[in-house]
C-alpha atoms as a PDB file:
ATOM      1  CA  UNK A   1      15.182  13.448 -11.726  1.00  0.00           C
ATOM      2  CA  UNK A   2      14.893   9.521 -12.391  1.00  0.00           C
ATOM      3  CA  UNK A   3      12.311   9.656 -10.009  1.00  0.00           C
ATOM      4  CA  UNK A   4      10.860  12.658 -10.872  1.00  0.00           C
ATOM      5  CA  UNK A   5      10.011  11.366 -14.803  1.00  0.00           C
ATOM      6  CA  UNK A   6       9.024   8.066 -13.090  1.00  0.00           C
ATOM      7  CA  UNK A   7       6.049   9.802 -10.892  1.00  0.00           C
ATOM      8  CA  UNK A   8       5.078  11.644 -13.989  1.00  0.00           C
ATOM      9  CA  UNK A   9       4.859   8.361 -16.536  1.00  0.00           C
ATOM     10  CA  UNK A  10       3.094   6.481 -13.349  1.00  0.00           C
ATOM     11  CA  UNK A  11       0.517   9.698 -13.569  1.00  0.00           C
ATOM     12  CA  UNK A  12       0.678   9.194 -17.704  1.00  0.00           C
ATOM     13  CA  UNK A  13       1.323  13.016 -18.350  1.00  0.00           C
ATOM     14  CA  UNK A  14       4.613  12.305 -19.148  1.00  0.00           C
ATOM     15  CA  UNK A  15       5.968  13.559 -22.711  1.00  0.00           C
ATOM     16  CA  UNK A  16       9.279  13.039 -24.359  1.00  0.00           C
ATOM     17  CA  UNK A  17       9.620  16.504 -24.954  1.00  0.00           C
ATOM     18  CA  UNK A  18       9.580  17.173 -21.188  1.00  0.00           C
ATOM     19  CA  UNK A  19      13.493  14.890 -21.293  1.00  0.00           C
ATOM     20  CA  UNK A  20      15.084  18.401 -23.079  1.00  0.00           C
ATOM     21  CA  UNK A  21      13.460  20.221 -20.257  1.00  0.00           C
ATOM     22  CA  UNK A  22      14.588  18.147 -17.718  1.00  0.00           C
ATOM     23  CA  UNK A  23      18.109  17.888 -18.761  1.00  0.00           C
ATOM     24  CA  UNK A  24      18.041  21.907 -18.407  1.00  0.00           C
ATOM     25  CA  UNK A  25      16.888  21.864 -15.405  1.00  0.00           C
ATOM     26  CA  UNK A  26      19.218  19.306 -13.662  1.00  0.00           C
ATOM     27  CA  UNK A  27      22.146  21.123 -15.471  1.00  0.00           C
ATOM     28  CA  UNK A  28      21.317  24.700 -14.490  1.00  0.00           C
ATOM     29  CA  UNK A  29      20.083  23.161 -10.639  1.00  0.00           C
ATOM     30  CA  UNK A  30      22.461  25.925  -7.900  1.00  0.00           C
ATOM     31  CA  UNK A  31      20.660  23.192  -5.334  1.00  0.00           C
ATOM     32  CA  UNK A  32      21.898  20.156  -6.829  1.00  0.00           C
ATOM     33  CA  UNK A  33      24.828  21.166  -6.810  1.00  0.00           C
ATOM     34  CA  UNK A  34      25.383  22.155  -3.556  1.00  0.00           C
ATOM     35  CA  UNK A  35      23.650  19.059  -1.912  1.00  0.00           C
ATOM     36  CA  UNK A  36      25.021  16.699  -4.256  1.00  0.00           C
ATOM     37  CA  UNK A  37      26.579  13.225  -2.559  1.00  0.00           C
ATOM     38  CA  UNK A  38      28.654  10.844  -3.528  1.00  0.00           C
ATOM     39  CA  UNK A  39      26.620   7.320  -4.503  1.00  0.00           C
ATOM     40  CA  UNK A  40      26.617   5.273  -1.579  1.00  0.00           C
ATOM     41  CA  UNK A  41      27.660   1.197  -1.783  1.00  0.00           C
ATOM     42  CA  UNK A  42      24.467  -0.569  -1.619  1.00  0.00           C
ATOM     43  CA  UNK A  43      24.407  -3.677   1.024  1.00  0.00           C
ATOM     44  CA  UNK A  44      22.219  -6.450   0.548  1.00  0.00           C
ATOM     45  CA  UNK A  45      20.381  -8.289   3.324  1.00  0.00           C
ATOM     46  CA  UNK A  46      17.229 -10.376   4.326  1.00  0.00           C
ATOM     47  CA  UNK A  47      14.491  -8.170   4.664  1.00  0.00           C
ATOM     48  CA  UNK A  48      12.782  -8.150   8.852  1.00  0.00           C
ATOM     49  CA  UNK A  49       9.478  -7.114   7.937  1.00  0.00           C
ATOM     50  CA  UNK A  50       7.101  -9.220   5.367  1.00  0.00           C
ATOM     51  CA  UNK A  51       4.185  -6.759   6.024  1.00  0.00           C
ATOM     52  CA  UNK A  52       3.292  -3.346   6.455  1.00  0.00           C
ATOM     53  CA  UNK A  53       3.000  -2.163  10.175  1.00  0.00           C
ATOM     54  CA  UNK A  54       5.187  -5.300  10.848  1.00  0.00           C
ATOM     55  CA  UNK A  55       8.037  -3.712  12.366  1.00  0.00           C
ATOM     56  CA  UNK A  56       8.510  -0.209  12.779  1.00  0.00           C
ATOM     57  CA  UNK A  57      11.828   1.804  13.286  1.00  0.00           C
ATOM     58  CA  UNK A  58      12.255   5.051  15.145  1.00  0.00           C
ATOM     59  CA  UNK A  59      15.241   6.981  14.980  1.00  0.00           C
ATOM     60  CA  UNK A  60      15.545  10.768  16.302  1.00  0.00           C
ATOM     61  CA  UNK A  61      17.556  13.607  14.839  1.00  0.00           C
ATOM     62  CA  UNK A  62      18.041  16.765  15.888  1.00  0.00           C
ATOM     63  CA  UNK A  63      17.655  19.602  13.530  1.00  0.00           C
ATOM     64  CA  UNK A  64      18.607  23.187  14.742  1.00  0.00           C
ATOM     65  CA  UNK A  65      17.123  23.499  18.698  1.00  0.00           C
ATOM     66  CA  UNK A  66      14.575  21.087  17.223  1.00  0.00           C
ATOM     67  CA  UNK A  67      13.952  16.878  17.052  1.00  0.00           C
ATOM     68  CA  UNK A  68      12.872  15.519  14.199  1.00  0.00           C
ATOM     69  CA  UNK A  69      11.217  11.962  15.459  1.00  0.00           C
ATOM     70  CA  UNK A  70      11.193   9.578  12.005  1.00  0.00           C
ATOM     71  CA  UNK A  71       9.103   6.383  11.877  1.00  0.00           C
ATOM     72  CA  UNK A  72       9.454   4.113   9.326  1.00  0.00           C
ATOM     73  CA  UNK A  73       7.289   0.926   8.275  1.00  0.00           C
ATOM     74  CA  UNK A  74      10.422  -1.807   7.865  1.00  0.00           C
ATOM     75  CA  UNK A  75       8.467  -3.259   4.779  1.00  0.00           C
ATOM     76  CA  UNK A  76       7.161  -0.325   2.403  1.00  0.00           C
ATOM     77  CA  UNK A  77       9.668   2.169   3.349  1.00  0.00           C
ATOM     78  CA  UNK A  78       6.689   4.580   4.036  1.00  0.00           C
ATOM     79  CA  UNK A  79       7.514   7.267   7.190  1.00  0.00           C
ATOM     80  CA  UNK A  80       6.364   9.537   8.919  1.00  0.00           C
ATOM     81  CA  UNK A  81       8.288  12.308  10.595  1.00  0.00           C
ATOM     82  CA  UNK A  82       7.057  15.088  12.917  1.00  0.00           C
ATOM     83  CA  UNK A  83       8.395  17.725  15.369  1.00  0.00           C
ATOM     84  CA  UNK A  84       8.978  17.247  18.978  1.00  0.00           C
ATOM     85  CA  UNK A  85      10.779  20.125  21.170  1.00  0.00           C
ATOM     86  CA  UNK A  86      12.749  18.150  23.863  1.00  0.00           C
ATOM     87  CA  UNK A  87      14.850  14.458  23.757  1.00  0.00           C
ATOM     88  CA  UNK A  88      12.299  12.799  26.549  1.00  0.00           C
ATOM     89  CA  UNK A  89      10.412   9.594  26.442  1.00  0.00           C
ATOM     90  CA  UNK A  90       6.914  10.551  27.415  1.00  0.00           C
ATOM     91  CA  UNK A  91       7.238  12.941  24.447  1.00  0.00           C
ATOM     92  CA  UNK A  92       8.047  10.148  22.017  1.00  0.00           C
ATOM     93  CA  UNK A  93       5.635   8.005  23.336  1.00  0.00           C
ATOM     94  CA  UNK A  94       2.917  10.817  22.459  1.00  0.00           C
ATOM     95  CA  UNK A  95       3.863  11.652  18.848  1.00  0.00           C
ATOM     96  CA  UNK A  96       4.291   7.716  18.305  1.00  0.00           C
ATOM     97  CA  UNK A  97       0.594   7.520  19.321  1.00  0.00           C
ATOM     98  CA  UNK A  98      -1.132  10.226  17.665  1.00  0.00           C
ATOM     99  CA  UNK A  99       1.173   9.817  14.476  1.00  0.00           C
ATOM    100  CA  UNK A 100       1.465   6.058  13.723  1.00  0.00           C
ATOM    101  CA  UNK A 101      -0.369   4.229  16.099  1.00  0.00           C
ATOM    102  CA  UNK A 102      -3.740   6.240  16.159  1.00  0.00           C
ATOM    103  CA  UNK A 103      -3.951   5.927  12.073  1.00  0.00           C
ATOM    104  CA  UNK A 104      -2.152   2.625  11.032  1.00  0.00           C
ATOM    105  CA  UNK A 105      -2.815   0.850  14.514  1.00  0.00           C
ATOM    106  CA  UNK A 106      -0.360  -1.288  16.901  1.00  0.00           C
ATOM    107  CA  UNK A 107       2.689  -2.611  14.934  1.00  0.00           C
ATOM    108  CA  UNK A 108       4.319  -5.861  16.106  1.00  0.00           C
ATOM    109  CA  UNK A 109       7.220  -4.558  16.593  1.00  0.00           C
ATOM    110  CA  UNK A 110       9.744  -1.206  16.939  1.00  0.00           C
ATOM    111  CA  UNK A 111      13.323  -0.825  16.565  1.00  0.00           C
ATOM    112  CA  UNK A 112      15.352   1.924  17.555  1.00  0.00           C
ATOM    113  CA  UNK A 113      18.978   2.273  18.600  1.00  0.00           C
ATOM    114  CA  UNK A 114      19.771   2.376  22.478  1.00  0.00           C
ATOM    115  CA  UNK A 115      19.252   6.357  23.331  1.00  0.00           C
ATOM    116  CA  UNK A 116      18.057   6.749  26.766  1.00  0.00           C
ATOM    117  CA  UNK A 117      14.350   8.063  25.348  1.00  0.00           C
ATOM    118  CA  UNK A 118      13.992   4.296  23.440  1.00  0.00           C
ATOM    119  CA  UNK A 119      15.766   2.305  25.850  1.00  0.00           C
ATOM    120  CA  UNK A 120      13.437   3.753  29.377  1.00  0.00           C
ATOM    121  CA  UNK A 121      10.903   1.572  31.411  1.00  0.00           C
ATOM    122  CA  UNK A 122       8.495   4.115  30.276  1.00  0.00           C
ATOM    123  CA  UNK A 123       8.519   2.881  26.750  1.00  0.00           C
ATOM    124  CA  UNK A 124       8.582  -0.841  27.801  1.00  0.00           C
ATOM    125  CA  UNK A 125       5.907  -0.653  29.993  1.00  0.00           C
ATOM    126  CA  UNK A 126       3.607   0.613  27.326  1.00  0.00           C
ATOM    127  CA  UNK A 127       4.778  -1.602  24.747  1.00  0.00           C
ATOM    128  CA  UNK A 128       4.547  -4.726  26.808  1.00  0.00           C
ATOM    129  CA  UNK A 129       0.747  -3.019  27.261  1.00  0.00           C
ATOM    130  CA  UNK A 130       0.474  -3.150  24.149  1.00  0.00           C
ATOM    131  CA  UNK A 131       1.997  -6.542  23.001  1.00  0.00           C
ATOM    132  CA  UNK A 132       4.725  -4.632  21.314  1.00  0.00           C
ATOM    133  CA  UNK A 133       8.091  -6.754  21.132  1.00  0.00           C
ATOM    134  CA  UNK A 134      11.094  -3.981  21.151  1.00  0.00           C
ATOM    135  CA  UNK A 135      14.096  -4.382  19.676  1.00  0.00           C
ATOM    136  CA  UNK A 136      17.651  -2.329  19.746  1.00  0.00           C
ATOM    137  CA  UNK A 137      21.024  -1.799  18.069  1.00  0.00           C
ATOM    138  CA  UNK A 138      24.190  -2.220  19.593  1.00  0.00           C
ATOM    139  CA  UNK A 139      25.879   0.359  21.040  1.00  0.00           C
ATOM    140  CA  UNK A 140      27.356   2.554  18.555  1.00  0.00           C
ATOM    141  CA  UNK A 141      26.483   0.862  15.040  1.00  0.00           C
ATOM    142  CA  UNK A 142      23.961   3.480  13.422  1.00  0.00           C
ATOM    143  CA  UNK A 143      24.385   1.113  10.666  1.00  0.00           C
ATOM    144  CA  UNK A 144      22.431  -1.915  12.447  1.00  0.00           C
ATOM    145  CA  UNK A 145      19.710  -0.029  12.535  1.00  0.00           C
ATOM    146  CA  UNK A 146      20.447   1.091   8.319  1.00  0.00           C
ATOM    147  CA  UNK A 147      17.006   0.789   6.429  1.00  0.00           C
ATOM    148  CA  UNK A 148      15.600   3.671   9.184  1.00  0.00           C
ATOM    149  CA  UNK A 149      19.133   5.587   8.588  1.00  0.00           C
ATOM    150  CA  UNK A 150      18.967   6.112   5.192  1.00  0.00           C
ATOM    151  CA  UNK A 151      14.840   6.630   4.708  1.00  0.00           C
ATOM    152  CA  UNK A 152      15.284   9.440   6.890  1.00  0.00           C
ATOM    153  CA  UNK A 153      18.459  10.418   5.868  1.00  0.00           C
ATOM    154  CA  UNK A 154      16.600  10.795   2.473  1.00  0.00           C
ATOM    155  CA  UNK A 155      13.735  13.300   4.343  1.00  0.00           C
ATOM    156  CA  UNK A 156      16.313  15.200   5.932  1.00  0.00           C
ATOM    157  CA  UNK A 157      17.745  15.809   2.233  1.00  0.00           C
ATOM    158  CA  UNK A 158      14.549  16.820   0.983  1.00  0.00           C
ATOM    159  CA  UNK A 159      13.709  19.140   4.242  1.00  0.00           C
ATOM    160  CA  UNK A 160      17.188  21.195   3.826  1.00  0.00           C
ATOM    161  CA  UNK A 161      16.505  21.932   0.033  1.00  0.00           C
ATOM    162  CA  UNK A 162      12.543  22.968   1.111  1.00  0.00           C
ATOM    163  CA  UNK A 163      13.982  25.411   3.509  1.00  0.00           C
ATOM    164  CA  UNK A 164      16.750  26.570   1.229  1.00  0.00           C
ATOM    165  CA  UNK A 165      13.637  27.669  -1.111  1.00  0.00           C
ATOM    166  CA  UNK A 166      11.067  28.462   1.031  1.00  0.00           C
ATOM    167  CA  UNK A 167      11.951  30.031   4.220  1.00  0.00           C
ATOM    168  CA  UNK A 168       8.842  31.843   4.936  1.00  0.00           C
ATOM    169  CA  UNK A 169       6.997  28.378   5.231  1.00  0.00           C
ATOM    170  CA  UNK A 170       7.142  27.230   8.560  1.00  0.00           C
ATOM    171  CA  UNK A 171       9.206  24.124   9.325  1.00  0.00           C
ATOM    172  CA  UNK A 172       6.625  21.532  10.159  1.00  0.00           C
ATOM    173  CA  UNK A 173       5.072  22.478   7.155  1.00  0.00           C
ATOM    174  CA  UNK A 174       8.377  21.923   5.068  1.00  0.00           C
ATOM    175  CA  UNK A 175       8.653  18.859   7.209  1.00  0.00           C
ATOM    176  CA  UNK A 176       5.424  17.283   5.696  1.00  0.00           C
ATOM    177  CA  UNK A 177       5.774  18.149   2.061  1.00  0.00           C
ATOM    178  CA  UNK A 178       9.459  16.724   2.512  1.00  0.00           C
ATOM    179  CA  UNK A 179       7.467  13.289   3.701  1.00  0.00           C
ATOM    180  CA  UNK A 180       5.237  13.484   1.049  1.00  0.00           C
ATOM    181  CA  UNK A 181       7.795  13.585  -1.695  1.00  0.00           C
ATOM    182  CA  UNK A 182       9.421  11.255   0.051  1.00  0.00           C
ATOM    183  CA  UNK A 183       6.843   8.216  -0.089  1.00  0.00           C
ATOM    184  CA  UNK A 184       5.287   9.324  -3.238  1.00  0.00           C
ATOM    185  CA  UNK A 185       8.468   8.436  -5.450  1.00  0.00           C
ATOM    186  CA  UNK A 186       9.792   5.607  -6.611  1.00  0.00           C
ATOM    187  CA  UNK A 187      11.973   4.127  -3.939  1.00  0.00           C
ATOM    188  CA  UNK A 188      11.746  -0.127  -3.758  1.00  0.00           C
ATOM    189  CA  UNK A 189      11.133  -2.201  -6.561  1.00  0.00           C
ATOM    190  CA  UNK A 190       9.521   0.398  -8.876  1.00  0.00           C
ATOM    191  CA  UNK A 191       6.665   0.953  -6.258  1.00  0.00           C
ATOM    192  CA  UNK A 192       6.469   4.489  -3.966  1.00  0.00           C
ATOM    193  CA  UNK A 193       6.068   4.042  -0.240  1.00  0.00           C
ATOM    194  CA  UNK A 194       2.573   5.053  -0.475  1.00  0.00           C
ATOM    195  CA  UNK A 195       1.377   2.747  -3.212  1.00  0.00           C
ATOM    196  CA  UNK A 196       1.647  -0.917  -1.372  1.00  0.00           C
ATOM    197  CA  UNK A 197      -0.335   0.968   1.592  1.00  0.00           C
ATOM    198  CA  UNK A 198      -2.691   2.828   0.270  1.00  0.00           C
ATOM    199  CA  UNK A 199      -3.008   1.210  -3.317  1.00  0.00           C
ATOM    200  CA  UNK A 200      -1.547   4.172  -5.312  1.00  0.00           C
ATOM    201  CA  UNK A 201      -0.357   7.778  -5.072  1.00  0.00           C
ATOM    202  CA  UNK A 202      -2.015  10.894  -3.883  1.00  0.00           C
END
């Protein structure tokens, strides 16, 4: 809800009088409820990425007979996550093309963990093509590879409540409104993911 009242002040249409409503709401939420977490113990370290399209982390997750592929920019938190039906490099290769590098252009550099689809001569043959440097996790420590973790854990979140609500949308659709909210709320420093890319919201 914090971040809710802060998209709606940023858009100045916010009015005290909405703070009653909103206290409703959140109280009388079934959702909340059920996919409420306990507050994780924030970590501090030196950021990797000074820029956007600096470094890039992928990460995969597999929802229902589905993969979710996530992407996120290591500096702005902004990601992008789309749909791919099988595990298999040459598929990840494609969606990182026509979803990241096709609109923001050639990062510097990715980081994934070491699944077999990230780890392949495939990828490293098209990212030494491309001047790419790749970088991986060790084995086993999800949490090395954290800042991607938690963005799309965050997506995830957001995609299980859309399809809670709305299951006659389809799920790439829920997939992209669940990005949207994602990078349009306040997430780093007061700023949304799309605002130090793009120069504000949508």
């Amino acid at each position: 809800m914090d971040r809710l009242k802060a998209l709606l002040q940023d858009a100045n249409i916010w009015c005290e009088d909405f703070e009653e409503e909103f206290t409703d709401i959140e109280r009388s939420c079934e959702l909340r409820k059920v996919f409420a977490k306990t507050p994780s113990r924030p970590v501090v370290a030196f950021p990797m990425a000074r820029d956007f399209n600096e470094i890039v982390a992928m990460d995969l997750k597999q929802y229902k007979d589905q993969w979710i592929l996530h992407m996120v920019d290591m500096w702005s938190r902004y990601s992008v996550s789309v749909l791919i039906n099988r595990k298999k490099t040459s598929i990840v290769i494609d969606a990182l093309m026509t979803n990241w590098v096709g609109i923001f252009g050639v990062m510097k550099a990715l980081m994934t963990d070491n699944g077999d689809e990230f780890t392949s001569d495939e990828l490293r043959e098209v990212a030494s093509i491309l001047s790419i440097q790749v970088g991986t996790t060790a084995a086993f420590s999800p949490y090395r590879n954290g800042l991607c973790e938690r963005v799309h854990a965050i997506t995830d979140h957001k995609l299980m409540k859309l399809e809670v609500e709305n299951s006659d949308v389809d799920l790439e659709t829920l997939l992209f409104w669940a990005n949207m909210a994602k990078n349009s709320l306040q997430m780093r420093n007061g700023y949304s993911s799309h605002q130090p890319v793009f120069g504000r919201n949508p």
